[in-house]
Protein backbone atom coordinates (compact mmCIF):
# COMPACT_ATOMS: atom_id res chain seq x y z
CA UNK A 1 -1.72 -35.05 -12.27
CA UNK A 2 -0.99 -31.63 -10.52
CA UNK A 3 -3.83 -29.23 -12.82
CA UNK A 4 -2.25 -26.43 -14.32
CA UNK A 5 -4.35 -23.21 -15.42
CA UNK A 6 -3.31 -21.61 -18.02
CA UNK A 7 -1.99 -18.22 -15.58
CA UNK A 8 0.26 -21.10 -13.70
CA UNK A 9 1.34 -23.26 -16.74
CA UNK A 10 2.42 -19.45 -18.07
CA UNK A 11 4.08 -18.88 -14.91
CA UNK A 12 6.37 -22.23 -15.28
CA UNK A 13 7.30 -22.21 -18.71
CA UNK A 14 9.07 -18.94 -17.91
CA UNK A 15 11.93 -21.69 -16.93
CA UNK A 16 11.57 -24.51 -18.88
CA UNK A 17 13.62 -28.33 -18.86
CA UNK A 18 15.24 -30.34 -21.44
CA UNK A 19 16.66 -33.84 -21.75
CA UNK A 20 15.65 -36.79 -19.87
CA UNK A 21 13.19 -36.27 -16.68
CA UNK A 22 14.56 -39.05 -15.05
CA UNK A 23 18.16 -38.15 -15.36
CA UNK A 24 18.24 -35.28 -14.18
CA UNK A 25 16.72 -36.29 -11.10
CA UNK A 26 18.72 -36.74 -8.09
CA UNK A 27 18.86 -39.10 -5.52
CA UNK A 28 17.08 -36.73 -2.92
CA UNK A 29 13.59 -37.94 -2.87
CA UNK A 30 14.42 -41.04 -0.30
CA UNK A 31 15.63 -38.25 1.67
CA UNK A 32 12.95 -36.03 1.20
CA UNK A 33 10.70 -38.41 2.50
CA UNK A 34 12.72 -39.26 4.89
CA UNK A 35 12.67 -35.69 6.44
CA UNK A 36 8.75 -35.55 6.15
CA UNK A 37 8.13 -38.53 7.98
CA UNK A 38 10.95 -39.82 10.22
CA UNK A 39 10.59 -38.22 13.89
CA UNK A 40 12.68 -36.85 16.08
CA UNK A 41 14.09 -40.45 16.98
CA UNK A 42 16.97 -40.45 14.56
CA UNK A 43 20.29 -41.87 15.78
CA UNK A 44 23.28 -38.92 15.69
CA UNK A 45 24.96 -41.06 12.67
CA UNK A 46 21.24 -40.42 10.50
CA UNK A 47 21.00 -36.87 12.17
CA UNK A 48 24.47 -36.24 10.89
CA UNK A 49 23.49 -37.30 7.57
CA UNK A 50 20.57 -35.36 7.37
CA UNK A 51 22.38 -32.70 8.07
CA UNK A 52 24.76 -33.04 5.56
CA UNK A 53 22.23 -32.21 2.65
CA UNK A 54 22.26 -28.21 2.32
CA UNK A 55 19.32 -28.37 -0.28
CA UNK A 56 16.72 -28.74 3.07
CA UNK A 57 18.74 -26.13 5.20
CA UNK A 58 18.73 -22.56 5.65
CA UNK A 59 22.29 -20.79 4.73
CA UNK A 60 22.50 -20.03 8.59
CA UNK A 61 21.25 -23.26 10.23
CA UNK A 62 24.54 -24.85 7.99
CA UNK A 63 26.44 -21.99 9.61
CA UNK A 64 25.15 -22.80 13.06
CA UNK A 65 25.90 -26.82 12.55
CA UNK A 66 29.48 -26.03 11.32
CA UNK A 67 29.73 -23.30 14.32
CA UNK A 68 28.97 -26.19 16.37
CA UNK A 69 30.86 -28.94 14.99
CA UNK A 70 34.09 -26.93 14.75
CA UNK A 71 34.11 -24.87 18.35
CA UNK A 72 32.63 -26.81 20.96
CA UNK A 73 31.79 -30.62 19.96
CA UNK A 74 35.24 -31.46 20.22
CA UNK A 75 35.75 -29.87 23.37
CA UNK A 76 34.88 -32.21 26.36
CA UNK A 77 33.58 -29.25 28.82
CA UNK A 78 31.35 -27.94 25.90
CA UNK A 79 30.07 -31.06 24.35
CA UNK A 80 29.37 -31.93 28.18
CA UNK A 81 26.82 -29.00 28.24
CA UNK A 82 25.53 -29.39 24.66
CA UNK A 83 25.03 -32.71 24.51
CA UNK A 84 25.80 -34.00 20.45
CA UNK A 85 22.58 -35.41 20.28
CA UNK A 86 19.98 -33.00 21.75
CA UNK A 87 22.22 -30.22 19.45
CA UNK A 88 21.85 -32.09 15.89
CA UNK A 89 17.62 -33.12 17.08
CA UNK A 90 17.52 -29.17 17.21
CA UNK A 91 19.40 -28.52 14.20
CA UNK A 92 18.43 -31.34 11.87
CA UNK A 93 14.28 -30.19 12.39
CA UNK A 94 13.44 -29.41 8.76
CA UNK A 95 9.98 -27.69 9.92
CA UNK A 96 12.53 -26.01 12.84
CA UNK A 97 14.85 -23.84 11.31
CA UNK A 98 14.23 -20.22 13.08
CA UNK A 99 14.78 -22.07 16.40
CA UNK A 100 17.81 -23.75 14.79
CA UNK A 101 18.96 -20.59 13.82
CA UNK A 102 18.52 -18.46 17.39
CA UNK A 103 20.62 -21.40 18.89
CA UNK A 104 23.22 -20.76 16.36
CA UNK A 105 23.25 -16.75 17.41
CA UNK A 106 23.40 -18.03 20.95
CA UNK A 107 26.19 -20.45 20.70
CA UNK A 108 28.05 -17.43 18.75
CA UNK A 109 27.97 -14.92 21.61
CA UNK A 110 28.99 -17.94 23.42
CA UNK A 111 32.11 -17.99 21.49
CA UNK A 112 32.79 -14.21 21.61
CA UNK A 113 32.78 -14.26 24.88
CA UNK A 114 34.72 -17.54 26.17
CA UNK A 115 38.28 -18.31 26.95
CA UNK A 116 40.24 -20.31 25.82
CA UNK A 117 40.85 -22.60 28.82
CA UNK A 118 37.64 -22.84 30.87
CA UNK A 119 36.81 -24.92 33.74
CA UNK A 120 33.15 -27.47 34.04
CA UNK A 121 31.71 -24.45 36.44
CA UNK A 122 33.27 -21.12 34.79
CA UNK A 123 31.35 -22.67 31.46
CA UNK A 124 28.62 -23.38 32.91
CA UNK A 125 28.57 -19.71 34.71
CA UNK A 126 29.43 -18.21 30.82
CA UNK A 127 26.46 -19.91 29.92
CA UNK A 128 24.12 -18.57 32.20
CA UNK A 129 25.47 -14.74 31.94
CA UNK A 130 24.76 -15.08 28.36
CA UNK A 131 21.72 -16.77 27.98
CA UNK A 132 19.98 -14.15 30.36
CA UNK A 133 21.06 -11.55 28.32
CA UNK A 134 19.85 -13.84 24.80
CA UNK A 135 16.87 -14.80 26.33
CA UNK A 136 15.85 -10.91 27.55
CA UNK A 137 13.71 -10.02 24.96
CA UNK A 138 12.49 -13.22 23.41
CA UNK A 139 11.29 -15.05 27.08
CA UNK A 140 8.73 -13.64 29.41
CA UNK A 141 11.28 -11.88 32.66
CA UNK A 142 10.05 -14.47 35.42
CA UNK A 143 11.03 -17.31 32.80
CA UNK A 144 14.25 -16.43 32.10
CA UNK A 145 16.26 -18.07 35.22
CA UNK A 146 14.21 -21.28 35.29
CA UNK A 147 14.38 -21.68 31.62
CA UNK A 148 18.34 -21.46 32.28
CA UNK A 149 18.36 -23.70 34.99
CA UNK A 150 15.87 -26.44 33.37
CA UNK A 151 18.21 -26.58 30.94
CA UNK A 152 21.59 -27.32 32.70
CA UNK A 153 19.96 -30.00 34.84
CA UNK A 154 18.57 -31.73 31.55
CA UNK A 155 20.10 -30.40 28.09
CA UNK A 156 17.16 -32.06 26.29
CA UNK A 157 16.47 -30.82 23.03
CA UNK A 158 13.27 -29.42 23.95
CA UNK A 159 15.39 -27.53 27.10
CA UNK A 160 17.56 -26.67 24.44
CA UNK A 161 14.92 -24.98 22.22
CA UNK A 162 13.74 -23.08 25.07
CA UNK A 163 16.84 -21.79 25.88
CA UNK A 164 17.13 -20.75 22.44
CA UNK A 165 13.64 -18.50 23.32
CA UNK A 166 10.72 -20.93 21.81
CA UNK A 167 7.43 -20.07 23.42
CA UNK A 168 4.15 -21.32 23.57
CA UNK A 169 1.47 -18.67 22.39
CA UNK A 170 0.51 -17.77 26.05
CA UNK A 171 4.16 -17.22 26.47
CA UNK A 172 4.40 -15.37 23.64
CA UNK A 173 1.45 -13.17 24.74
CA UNK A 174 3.41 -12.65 28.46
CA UNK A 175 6.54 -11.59 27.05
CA UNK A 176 4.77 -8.91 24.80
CA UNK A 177 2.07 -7.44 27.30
CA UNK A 178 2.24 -9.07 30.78
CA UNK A 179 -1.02 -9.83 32.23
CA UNK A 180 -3.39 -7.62 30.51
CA UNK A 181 -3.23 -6.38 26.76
CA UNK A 182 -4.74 -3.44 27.31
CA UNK A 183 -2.16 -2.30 30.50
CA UNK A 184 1.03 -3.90 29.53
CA UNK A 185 3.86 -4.30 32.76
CA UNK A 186 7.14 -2.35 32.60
CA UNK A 187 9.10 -4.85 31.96
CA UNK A 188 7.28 -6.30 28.90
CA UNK A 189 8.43 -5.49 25.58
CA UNK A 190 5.41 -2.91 24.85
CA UNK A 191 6.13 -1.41 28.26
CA UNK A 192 10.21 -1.22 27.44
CA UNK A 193 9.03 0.52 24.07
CA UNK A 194 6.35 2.92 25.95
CA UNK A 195 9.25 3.72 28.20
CA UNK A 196 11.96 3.98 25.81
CA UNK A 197 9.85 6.13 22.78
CA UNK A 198 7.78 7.92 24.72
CA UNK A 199 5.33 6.99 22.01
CA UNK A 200 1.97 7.84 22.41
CA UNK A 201 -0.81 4.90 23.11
CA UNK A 202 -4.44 4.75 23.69
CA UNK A 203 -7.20 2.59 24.03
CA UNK A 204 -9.43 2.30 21.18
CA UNK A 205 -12.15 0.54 18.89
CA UNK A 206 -12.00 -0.31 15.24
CA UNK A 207 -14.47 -0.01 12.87
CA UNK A 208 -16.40 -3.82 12.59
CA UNK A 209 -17.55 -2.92 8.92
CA UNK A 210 -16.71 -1.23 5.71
CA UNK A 211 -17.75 2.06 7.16
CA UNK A 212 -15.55 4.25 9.30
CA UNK A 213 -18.82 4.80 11.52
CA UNK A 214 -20.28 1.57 11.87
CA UNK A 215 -19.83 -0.09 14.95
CA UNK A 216 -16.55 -0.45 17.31
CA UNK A 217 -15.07 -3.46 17.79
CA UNK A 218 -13.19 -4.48 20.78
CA UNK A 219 -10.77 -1.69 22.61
CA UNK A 220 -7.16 -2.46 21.22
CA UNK A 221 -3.89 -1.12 23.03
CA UNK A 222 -3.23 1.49 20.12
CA UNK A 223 0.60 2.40 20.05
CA UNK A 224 2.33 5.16 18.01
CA UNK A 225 5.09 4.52 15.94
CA UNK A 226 7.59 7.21 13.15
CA UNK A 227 10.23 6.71 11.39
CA UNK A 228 12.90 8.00 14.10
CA UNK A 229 14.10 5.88 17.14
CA UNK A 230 11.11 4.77 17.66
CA UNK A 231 11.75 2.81 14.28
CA UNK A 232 14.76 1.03 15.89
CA UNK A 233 13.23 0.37 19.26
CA UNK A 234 10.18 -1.55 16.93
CA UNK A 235 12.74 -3.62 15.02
CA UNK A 236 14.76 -4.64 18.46
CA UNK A 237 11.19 -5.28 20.46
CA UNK A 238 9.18 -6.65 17.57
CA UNK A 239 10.27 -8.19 14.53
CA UNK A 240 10.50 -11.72 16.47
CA UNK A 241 9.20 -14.70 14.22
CA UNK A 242 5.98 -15.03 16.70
CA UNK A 243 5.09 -11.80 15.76
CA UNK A 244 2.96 -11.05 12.23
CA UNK A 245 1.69 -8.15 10.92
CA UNK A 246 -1.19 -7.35 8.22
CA UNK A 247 1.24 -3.82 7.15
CA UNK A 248 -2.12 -1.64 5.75
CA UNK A 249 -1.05 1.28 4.16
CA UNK A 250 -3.69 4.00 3.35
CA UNK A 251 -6.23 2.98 0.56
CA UNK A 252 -4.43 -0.47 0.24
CA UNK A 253 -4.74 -2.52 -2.94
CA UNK A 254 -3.07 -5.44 -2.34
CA UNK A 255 -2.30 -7.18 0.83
CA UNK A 256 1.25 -6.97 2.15
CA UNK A 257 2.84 -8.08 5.23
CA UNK A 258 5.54 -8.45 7.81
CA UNK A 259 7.10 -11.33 9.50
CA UNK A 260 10.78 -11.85 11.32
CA UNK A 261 12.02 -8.61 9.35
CA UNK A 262 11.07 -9.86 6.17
CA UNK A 263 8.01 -8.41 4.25
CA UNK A 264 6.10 -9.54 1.03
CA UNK A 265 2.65 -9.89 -0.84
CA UNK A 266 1.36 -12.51 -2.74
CA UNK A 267 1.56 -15.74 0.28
CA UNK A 268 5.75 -15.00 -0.37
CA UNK A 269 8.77 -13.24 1.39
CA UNK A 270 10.16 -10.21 -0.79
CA UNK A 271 12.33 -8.40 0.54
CA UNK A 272 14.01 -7.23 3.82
CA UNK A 273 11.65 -4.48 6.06
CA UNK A 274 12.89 -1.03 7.18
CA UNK A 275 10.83 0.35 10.02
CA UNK A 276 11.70 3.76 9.09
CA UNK A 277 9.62 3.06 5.67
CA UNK A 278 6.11 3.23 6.05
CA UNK A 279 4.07 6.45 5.13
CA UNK A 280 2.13 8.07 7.60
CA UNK A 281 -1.64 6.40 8.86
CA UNK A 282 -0.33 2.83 8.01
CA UNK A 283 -1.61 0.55 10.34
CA UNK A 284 0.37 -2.63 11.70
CA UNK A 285 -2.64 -4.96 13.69
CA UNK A 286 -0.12 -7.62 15.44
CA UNK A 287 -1.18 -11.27 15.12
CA UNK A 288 0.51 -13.20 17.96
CA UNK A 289 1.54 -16.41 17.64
CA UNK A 290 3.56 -19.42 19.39
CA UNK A 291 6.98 -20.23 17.91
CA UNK A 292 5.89 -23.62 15.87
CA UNK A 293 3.08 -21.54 13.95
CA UNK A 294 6.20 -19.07 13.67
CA UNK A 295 7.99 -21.89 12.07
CA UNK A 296 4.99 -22.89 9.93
CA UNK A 297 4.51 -19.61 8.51
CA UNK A 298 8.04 -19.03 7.62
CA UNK A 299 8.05 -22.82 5.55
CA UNK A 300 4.80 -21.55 3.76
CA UNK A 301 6.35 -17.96 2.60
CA UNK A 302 9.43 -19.75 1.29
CA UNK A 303 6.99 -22.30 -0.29
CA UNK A 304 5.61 -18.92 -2.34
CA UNK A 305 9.01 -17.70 -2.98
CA UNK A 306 9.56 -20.64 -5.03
CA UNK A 307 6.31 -20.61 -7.01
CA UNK A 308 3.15 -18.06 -4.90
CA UNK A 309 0.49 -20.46 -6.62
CA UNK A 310 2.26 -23.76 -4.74
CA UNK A 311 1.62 -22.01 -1.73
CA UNK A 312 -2.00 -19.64 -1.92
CA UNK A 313 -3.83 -22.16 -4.55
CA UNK A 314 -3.55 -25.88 -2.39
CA UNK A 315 -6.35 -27.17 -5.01
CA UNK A 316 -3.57 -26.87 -7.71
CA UNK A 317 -2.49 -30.29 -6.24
CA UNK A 318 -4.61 -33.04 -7.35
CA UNK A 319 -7.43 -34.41 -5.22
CA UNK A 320 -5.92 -32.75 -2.09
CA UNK A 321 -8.55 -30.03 -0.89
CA UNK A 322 -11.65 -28.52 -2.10
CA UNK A 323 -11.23 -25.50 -4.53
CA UNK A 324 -11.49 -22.21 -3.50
CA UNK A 325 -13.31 -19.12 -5.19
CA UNK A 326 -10.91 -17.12 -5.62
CA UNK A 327 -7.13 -17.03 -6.56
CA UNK A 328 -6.24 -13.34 -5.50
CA UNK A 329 -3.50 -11.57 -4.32
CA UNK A 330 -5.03 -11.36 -0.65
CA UNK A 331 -7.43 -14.73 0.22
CA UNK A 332 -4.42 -16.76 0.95
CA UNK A 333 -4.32 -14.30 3.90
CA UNK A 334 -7.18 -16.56 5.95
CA UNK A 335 -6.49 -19.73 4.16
CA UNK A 336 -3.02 -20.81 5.24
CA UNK A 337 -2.30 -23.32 7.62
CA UNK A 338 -0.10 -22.28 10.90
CA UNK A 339 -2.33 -23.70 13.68
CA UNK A 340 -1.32 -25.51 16.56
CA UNK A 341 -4.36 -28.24 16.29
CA UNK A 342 -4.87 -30.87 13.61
CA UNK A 343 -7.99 -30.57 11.07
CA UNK A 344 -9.51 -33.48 8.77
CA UNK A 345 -10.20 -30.67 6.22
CA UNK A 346 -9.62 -27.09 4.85
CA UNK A 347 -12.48 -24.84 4.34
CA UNK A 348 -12.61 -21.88 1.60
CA UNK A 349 -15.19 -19.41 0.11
CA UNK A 350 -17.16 -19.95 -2.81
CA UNK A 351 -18.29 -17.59 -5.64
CA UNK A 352 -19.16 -15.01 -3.33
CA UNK A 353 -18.46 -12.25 -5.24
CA UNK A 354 -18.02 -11.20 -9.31
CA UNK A 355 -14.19 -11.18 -7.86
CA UNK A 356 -14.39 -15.28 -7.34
CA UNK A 357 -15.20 -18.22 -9.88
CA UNK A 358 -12.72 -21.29 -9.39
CA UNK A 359 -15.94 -22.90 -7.20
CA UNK A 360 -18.42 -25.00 -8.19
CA UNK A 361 -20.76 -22.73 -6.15
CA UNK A 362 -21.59 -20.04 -3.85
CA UNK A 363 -21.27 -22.20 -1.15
CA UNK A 364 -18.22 -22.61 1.26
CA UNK A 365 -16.14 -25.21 0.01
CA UNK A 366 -14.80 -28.41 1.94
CA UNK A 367 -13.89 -31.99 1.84
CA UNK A 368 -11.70 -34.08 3.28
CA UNK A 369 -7.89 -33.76 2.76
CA UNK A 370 -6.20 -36.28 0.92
CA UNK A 371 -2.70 -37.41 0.18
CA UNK A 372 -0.98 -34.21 -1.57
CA UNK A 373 0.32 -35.09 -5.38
CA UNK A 374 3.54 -32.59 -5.94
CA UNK A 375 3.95 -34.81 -9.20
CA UNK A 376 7.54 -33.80 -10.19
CA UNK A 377 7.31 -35.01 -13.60
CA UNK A 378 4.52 -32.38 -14.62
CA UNK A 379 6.55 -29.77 -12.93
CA UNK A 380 9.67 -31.12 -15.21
CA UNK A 381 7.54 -30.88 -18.10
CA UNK A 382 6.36 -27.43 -18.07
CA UNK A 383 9.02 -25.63 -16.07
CA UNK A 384 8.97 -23.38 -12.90
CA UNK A 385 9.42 -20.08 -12.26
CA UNK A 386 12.38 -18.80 -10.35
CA UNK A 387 12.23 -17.01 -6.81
CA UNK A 388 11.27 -13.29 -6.77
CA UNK A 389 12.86 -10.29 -4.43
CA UNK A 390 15.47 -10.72 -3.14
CA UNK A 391 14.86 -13.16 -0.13
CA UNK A 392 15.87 -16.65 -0.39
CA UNK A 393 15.19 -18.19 2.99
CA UNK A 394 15.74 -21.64 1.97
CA UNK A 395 18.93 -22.29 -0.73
CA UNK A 396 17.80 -21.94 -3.78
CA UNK A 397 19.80 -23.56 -7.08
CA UNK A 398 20.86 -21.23 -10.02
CA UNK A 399 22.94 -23.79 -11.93
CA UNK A 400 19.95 -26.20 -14.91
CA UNK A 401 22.63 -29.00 -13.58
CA UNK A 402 21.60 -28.67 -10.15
CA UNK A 403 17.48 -27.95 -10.87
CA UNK A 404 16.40 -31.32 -9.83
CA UNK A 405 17.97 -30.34 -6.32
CA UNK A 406 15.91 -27.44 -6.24
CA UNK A 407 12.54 -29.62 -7.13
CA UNK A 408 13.49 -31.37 -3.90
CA UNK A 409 13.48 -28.89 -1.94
CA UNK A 410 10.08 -27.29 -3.58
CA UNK A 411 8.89 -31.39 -2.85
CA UNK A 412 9.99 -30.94 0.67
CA UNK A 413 8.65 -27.83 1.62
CA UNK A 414 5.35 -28.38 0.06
CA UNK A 415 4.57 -31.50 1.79
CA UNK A 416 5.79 -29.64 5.01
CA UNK A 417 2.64 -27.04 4.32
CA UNK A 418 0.23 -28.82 2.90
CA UNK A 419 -0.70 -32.17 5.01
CA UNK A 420 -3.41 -34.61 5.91
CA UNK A 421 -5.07 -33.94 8.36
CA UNK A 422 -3.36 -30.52 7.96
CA UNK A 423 -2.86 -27.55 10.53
CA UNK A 424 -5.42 -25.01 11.18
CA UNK A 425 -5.84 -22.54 8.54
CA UNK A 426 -5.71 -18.77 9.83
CA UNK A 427 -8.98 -18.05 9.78
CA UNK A 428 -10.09 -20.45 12.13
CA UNK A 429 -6.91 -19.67 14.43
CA UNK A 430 -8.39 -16.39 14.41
CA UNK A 431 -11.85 -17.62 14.71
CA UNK A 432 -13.33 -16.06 11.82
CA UNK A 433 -15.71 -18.66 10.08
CA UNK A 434 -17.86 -16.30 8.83
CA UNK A 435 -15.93 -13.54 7.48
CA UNK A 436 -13.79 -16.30 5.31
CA UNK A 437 -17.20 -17.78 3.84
CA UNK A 438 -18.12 -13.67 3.26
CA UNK A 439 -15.24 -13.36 1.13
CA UNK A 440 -13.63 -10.80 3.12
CA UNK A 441 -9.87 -12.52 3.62
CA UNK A 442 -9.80 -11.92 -0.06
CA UNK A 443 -9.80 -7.69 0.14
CA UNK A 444 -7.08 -5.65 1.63
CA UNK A 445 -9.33 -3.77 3.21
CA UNK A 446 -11.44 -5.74 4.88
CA UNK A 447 -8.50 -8.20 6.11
CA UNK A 448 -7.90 -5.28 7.88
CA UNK A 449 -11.50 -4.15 9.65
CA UNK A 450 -11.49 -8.16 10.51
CA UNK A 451 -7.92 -7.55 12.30
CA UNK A 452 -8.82 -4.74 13.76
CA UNK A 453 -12.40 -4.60 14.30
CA UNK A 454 -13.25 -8.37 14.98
CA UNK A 455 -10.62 -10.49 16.31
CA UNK A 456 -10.18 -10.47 20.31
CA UNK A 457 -7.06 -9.63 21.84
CA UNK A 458 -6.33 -13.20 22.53
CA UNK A 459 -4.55 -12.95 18.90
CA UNK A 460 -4.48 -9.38 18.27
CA UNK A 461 -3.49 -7.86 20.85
CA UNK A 462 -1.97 -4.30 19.53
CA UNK A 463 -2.24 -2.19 16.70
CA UNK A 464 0.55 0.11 15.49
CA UNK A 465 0.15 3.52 13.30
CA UNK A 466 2.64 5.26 11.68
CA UNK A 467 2.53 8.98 12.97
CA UNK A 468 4.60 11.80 11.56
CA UNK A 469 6.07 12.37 15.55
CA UNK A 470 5.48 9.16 18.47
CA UNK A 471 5.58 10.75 20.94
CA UNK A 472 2.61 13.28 19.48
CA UNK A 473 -0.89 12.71 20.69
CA UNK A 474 -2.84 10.02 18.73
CA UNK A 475 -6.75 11.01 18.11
CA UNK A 476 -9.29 9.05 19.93
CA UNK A 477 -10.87 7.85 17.25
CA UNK A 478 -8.47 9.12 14.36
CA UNK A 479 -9.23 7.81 10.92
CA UNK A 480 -7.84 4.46 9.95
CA UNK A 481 -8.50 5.34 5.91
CA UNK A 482 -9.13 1.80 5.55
CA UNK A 483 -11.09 1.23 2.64
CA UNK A 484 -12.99 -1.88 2.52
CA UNK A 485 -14.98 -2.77 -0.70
């Protein structure tokens, strides 16, 4: 059975269920498990299908499909160029729904933009001009034509996706800097923003420890950012889904972040960001990050919207992982898995610290992962709690008659995150084995020295601070009023 502590069983009895368990269950589940194990080898007919079931669909992936289905597969010079079934493999990706949703914005300027009457080539020419203009700030420059071109010789699904702007994380890293992180080109999105601000940048090191004098880390391209244009230039150049940022304000108590506009706390999405927020001396250390960690990192914050202990506390599911120390509002920070590569297990910390105690020990905790138990019937039985803020990413039921829907969809997405083998938890992306067994993914603070002060450039690569003016001076080595306990 899924173990409840008393905190969670509190948190789901907020909502609680009447009447019988098993009729109020849907007919979903065959389909749920048909999303989390069928590959990409669907015919259109069970593609179609799929589709058909908004409870596993984002609000704008359905308004993509319809987009779609209504405007150009009908059309024989359209459906000709996006082929049916390469355009529902993209769409009907469960674990793919930002990429599903970019195509969708890029099939709409499409539309804007057409006639009514076009020719094979004048389409095919409509396509082009726009994708090069869709594709500007979400592919590397020298991409941008071949990426095109790839695509209208073969319009695979996977040409399809990267004409929609998916990148690999070295791709991801070009488009942002160029060649070097600490010199980025002109025509990368740092240089555009350098060149557009006139923000201020330097080349510093971060403290490595809790003291503002202990020793530097490596130099990080350190950019300037206010709440003026340069507020609207950072939401254009770098709100993108590959992009994820540990948001430290000054003195920070609990861990919040950003990620594809969106920023929240507790491993969940909560609310929409405005650049032009932030006090001055926040920090925003950039994690960088390929477009399928994007997508794996957007499944596990809707995961917390439904319920933040389904998605920070994996042990909660019976027999699946080893149980972490500590069940805080930041150690879900180094713990969740986005990685590229496959792992037999997940590591955590132990009771390193009087803040800690789930463990059996001190020690760093593993064991092999096993199959993951979402055991519906418990979660019937005691009730869940219903999303906070005011971002729903994934639909969300309001109706009790249409609450067994909803448990699909919590099924779905939870056996999306948590797998075996799973994906590489963050820490280990980031290559920080030691400073997870330490404890220190579960403090604010020191999440961000480890940002900042340990982890190479490969994955953080930049570091923004808020400044009253951008375009003023930044200090050498100003103070990052980071306080790490």
């Amino acid at each position: 059975m899924l173990r409840l502590k008393k905190y969670f069983c509190l948190v789901l009895l907020f909502v609680g269920f009447s009447g019988n368990t098993r009729a109020a269950r849907t007919d979903c589940a065959a389909t749920v498990r048909e999303l989390l194990q069928s590959g990409s080898d669907l015919s259109v007919k069970e593609m179609k299908k799929r589709l058909s079931n908004s409870n596993f669909y984002t609000p704008n992936v359905q308004k993509a499909y319809a987009l779609y289905s209504n405007e150009f597969a009908n059309s024989k010079t359209w459906a000709e160029i996006f082929p049916e079934a390469s355009v529902l493999e993209v769409f009907s990706g469960f674990e793919g729904s930002i990429r599903a949703e970019e195509f969708g914005d890029l099939l709409g300027l499409i539309k804007a933009a057409r006639k009514t009457r076009m020719s094979r080539s004048s389409a095919r020419e409509l396509v082009e001009k726009i994708a090069t203009e869709f594709l500007d700030i979400r592919a590397p420059k020298d991409q941008i034509a071949t990426r095109i071109e790839n695509f209208l010789k073969d319009s695979s699904a996977e040409n399809l996706r990267r004409l929609a702007g998916e990148k690999t994380l070295e791709e991801s890293r070009l488009l942002l800097f160029g060649g070097n992180p600490l010199k980025p080109t002109e025509e990368s999105l740092l240089g555009r923003y350098l060149s557009e601000t006139k923000a201020s940048s330097i080349k510093r090191g971060f403290p490595m420890s809790a003291s503002e004098e202990s020793k530097m880390g490596p130099q990080k391209f350190t950019v300037a950012i206010d709440r003026g244009k340069s507020s609207e230039l950072f939401d254009k150049y770098f709100m993108q889904p590959e992009f994820f940022y540990h948001m430290h304000t000054p003195q920070q108590g609990t861990l919040h972040f950003l990620h594809h506009g969106k920023e929240g706390s507790y491993s969940r999405y909560a609310s929409t960001f405005s650049a032009n927020r932030p006090g001055e001396g926040t920090l925003l250390p950039m994690i960088i990050m390929s477009s399928k960690e994007a997508e794996r990192m957007r499944l596990y914050f809707s995961l917390g919207v439904i319920n933040q202990d389904l998605a920070k506390m994996p042990w909660e599911y019976t027999d699946y992982c080893a149980t972490g120390g500590y069940d805080s509002c930041t150690h879900w920070f180094g713990e969740m898995p986005i990685g590229e590569d496959l792992v037999a297990s997940y590591r955590f910390p132990g009771n390193v610290d009087r803040h800690a105690g789930n463990a059996p020990s001190s020690r760093p905790q593993t064991k092999t992962l096993g199959p993951l138990n979402f055991n519906r019937e418990q979660i019937y039985r005691y009730g869940y709690s219903a999303p906070t803020g005011n971002v729903k990413i994934f639909p969300w039921a309001s109706s009790r008659k249409t609450k067994a829907s909803s448990l699909d969809l919590a099924e779905a997405l939870a056996g999306a995150v948590w797998k075996a083998p799973g994906h590489m938890q963050m820490w280990e992306v980031l290559g920080q084995k030691t400073a997870l067994d330490q404890g220190e993914f579960a403090n604010p603070g020191y999440v961000a020295r480890v940002l900042t002060g340990k982890v190479s450039n490969d994955r953080v690569p930049v570091v923004f601070v808020y400044a009253e003016d951008a375009s003023e001076k930044l200090e050498k080595n100003f103070n990052t009023q980071i306080s790490a306990y």
